[in-house]
C-alpha atoms as a PDB file:
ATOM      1  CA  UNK A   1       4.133 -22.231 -48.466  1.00  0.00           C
ATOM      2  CA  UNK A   2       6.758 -19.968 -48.964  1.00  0.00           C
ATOM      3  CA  UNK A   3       6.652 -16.272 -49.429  1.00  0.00           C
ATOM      4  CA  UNK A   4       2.992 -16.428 -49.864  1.00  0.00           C
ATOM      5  CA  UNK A   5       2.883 -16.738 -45.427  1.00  0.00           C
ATOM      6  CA  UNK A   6       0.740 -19.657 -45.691  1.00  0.00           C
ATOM      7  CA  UNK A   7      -1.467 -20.835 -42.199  1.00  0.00           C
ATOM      8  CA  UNK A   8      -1.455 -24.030 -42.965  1.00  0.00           C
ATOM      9  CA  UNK A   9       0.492 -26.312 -40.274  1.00  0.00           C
ATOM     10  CA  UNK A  10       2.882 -28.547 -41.698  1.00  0.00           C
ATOM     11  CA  UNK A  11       4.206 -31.725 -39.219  1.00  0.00           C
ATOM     12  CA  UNK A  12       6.531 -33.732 -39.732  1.00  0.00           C
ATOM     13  CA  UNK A  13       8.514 -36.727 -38.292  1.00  0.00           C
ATOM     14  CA  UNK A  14      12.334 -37.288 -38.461  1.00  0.00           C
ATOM     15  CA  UNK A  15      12.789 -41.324 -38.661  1.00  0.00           C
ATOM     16  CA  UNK A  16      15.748 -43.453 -37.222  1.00  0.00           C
ATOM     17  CA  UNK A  17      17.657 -42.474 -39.817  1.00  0.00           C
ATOM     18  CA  UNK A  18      17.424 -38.820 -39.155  1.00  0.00           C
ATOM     19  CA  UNK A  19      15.502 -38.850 -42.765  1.00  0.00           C
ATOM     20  CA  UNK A  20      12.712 -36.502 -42.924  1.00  0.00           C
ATOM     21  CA  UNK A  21       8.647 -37.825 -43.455  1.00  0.00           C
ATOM     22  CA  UNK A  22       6.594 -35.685 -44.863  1.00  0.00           C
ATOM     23  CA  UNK A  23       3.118 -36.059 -43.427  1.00  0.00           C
ATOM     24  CA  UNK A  24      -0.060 -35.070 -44.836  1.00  0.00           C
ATOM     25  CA  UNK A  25       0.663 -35.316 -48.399  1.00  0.00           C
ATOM     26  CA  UNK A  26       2.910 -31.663 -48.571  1.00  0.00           C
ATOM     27  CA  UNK A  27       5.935 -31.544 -50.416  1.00  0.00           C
ATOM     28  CA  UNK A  28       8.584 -29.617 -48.525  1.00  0.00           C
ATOM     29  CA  UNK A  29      11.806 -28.427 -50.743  1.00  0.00           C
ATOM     30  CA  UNK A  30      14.990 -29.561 -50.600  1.00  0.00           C
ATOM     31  CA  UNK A  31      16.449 -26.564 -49.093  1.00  0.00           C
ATOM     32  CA  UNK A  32      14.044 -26.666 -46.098  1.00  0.00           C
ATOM     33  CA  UNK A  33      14.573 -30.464 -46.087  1.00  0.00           C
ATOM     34  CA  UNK A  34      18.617 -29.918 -45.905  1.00  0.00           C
ATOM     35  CA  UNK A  35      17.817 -27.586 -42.616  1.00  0.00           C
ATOM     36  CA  UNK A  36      15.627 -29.991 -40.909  1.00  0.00           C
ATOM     37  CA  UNK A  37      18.544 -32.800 -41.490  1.00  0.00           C
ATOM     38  CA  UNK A  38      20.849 -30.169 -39.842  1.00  0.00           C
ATOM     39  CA  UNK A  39      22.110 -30.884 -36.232  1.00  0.00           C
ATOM     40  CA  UNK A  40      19.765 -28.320 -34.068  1.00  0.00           C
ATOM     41  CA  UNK A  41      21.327 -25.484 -32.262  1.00  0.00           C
ATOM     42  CA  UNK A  42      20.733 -24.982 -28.304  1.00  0.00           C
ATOM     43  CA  UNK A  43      16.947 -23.772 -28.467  1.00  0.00           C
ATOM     44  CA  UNK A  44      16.087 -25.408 -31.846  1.00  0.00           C
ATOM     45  CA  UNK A  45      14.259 -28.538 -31.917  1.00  0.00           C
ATOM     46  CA  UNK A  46      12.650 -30.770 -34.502  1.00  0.00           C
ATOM     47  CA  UNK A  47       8.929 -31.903 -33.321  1.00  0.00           C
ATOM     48  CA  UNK A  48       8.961 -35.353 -32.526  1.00  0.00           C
ATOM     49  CA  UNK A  49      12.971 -36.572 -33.078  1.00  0.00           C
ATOM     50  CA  UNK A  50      12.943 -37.200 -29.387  1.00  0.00           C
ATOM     51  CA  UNK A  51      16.919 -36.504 -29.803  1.00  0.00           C
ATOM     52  CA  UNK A  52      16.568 -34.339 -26.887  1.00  0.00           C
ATOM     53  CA  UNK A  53      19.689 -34.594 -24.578  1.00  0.00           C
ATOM     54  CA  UNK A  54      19.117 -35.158 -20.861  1.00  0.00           C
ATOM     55  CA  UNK A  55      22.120 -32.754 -20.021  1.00  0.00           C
ATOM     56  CA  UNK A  56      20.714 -29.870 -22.023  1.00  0.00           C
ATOM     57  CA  UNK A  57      17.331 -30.313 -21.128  1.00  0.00           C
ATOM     58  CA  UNK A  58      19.009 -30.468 -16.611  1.00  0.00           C
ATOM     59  CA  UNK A  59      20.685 -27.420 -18.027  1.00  0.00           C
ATOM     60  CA  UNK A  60      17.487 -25.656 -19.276  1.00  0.00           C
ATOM     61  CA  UNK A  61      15.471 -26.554 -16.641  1.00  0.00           C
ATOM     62  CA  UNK A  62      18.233 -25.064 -14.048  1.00  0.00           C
ATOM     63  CA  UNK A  63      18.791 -22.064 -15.838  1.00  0.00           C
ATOM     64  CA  UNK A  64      14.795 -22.045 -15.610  1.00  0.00           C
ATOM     65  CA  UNK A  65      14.913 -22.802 -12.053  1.00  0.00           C
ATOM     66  CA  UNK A  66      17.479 -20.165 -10.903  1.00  0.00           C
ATOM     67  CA  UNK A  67      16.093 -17.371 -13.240  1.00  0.00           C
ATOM     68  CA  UNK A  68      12.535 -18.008 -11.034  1.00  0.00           C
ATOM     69  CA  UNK A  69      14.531 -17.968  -7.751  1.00  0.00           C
ATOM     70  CA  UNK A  70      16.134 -14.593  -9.007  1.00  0.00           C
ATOM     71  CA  UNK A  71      12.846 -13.223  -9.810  1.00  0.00           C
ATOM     72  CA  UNK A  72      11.155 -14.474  -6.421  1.00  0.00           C
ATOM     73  CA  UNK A  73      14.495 -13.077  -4.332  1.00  0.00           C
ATOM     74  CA  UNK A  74      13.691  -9.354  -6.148  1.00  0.00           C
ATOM     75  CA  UNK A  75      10.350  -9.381  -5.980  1.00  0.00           C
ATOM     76  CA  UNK A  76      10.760 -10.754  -2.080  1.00  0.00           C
ATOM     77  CA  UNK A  77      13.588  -7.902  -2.168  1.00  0.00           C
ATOM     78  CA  UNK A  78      11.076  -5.059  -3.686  1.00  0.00           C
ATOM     79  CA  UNK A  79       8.367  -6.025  -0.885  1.00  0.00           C
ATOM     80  CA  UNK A  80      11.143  -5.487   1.890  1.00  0.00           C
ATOM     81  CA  UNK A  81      12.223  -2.425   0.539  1.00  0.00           C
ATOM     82  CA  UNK A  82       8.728  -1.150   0.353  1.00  0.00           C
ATOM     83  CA  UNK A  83       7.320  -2.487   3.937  1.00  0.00           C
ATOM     84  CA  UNK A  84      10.953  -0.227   4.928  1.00  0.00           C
ATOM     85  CA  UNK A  85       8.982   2.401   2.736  1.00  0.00           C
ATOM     86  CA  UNK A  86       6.181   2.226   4.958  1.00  0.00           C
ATOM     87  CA  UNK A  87       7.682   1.956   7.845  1.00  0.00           C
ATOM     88  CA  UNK A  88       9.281   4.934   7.734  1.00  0.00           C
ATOM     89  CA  UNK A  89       6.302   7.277   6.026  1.00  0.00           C
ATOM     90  CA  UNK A  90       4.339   6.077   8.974  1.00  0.00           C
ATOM     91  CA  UNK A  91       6.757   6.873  11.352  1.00  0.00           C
ATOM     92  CA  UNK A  92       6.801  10.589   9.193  1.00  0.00           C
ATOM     93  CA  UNK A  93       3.004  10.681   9.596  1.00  0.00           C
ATOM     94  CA  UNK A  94       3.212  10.180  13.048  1.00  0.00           C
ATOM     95  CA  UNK A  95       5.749  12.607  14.362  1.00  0.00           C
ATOM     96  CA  UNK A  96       4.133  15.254  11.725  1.00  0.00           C
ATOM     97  CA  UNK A  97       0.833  14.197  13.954  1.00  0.00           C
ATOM     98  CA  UNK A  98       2.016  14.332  17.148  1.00  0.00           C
ATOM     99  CA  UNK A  99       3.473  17.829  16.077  1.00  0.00           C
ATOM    100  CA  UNK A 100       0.616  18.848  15.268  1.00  0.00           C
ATOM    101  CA  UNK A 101      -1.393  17.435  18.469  1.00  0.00           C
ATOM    102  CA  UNK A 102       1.349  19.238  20.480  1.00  0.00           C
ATOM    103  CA  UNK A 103       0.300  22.683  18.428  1.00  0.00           C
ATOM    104  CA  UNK A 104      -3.468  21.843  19.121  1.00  0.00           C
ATOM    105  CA  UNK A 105      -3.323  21.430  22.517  1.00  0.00           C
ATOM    106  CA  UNK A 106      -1.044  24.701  22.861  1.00  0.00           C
ATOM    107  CA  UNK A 107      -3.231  26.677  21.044  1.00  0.00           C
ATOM    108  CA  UNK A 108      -6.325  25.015  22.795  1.00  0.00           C
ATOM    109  CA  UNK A 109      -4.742  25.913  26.342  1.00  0.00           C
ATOM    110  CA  UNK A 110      -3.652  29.547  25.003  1.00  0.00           C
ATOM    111  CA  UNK A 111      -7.433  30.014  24.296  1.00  0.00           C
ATOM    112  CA  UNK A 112      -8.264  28.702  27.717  1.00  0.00           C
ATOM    113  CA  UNK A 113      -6.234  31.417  29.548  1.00  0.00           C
ATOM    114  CA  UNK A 114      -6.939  33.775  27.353  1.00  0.00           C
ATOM    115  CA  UNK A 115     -10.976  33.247  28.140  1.00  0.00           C
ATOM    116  CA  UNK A 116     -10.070  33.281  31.634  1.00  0.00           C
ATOM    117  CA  UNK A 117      -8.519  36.302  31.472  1.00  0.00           C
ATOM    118  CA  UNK A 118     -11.321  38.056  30.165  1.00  0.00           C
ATOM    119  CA  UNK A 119     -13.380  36.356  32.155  1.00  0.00           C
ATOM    120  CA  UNK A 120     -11.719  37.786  35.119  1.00  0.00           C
ATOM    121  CA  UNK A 121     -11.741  41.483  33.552  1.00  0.00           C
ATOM    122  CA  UNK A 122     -15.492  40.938  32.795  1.00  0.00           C
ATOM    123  CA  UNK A 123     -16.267  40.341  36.707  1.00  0.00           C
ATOM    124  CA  UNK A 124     -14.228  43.340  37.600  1.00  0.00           C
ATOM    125  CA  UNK A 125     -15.817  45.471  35.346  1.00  0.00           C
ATOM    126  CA  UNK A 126     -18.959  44.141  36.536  1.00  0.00           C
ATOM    127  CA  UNK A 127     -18.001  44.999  40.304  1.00  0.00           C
ATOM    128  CA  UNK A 128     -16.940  48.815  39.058  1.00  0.00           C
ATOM    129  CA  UNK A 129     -20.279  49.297  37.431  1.00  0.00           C
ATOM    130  CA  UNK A 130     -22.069  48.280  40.473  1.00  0.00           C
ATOM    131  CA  UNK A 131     -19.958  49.825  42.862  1.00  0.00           C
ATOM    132  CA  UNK A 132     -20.460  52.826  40.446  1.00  0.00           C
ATOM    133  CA  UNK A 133     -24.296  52.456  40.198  1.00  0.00           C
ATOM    134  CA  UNK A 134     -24.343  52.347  44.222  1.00  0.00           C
ATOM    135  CA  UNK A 135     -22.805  55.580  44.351  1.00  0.00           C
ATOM    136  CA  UNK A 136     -24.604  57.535  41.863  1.00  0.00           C
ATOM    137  CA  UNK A 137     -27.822  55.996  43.316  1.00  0.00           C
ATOM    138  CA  UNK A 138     -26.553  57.156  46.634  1.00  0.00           C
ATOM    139  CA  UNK A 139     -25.987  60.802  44.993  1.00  0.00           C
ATOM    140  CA  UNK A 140     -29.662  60.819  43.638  1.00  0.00           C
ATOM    141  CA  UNK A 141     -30.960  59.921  47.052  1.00  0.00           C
ATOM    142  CA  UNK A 142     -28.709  62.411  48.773  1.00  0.00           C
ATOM    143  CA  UNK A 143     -29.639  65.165  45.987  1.00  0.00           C
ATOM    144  CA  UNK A 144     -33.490  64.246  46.123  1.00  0.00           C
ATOM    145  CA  UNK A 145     -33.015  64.797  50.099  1.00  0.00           C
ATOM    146  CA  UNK A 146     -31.878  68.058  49.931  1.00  0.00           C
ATOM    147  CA  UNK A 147     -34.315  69.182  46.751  1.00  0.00           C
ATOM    148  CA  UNK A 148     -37.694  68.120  49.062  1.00  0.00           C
ATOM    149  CA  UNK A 149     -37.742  70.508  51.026  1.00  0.00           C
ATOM    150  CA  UNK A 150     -38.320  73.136  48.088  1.00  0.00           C
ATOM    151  CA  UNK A 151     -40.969  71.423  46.653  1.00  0.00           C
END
């Protein structure tokens, strides 16, 4: 005991006469002895006096009480403020979504014409080439016509 910071737990027992009882055999000093015999201040108890008032004890237990309701209103607070969080990131996500379906499906169609469109210039190049090839095999035939009768 003392400034050694001794483990050993010391109990003890206040009587009816507030008088302190050492248990155990350990001999406690008359200072400490002189601060047990003091009145206890609000969140100071002795072990065992069973001089606990009722209205302090209603008062601890409400202060108790309403500090938990506080703490359940913020956290119940926090989870509103973060389901509003969500809310509005997914309504964020979406919009950036549909955006970017709307972009897709631009582009998508853009292509679409676009193939189309060559498509188109494809088939009428294939038309001049064979209107083309017609021609210059109608030439040949024509030229070969007049070149048999020298040979």
């Amino acid at each position: 005991m003392g400034g050694g910071g001794s483990t050993r737990r010391v109990t003890f027992e206040a009587d009816e006469n507030e008088n302190i009882t050492v248990v155990k055999g350990v001999r406690l000093s008359d200072s400490v002895i002189d601060r047990m015999k003091e009145p206890s201040s609000p969140g100071r108890q002795h072990r065992g006096s069973g001089a606990v008032n009722d209205e302090e004890l209603k008062k601890r237990i409400a202060e108790e009480l309403a500090l938990e309701r506080a703490r359940r209103d913020s956290e119940a607070q926090k989870r509103r403020l973060f389901g509003k969080l969500l809310e509005r990131e997914r309504i964020s996500s979406n919009e950036h979504l549909t955006r970017a379906i709307l972009r897709e499906r631009a582009a998508t169609e853009e292509e679409r014409q676009k193939a189309q469109r060559f498509a188109r210039q494809l088939e009428e190049k294939d038309r001049e080439l064979k209107k083309h090839d017609a021609y210059y095999k109608e030439q040949l035939a024509r030229l070969e016509e007049r070149v048999k009768p020298f040979f």
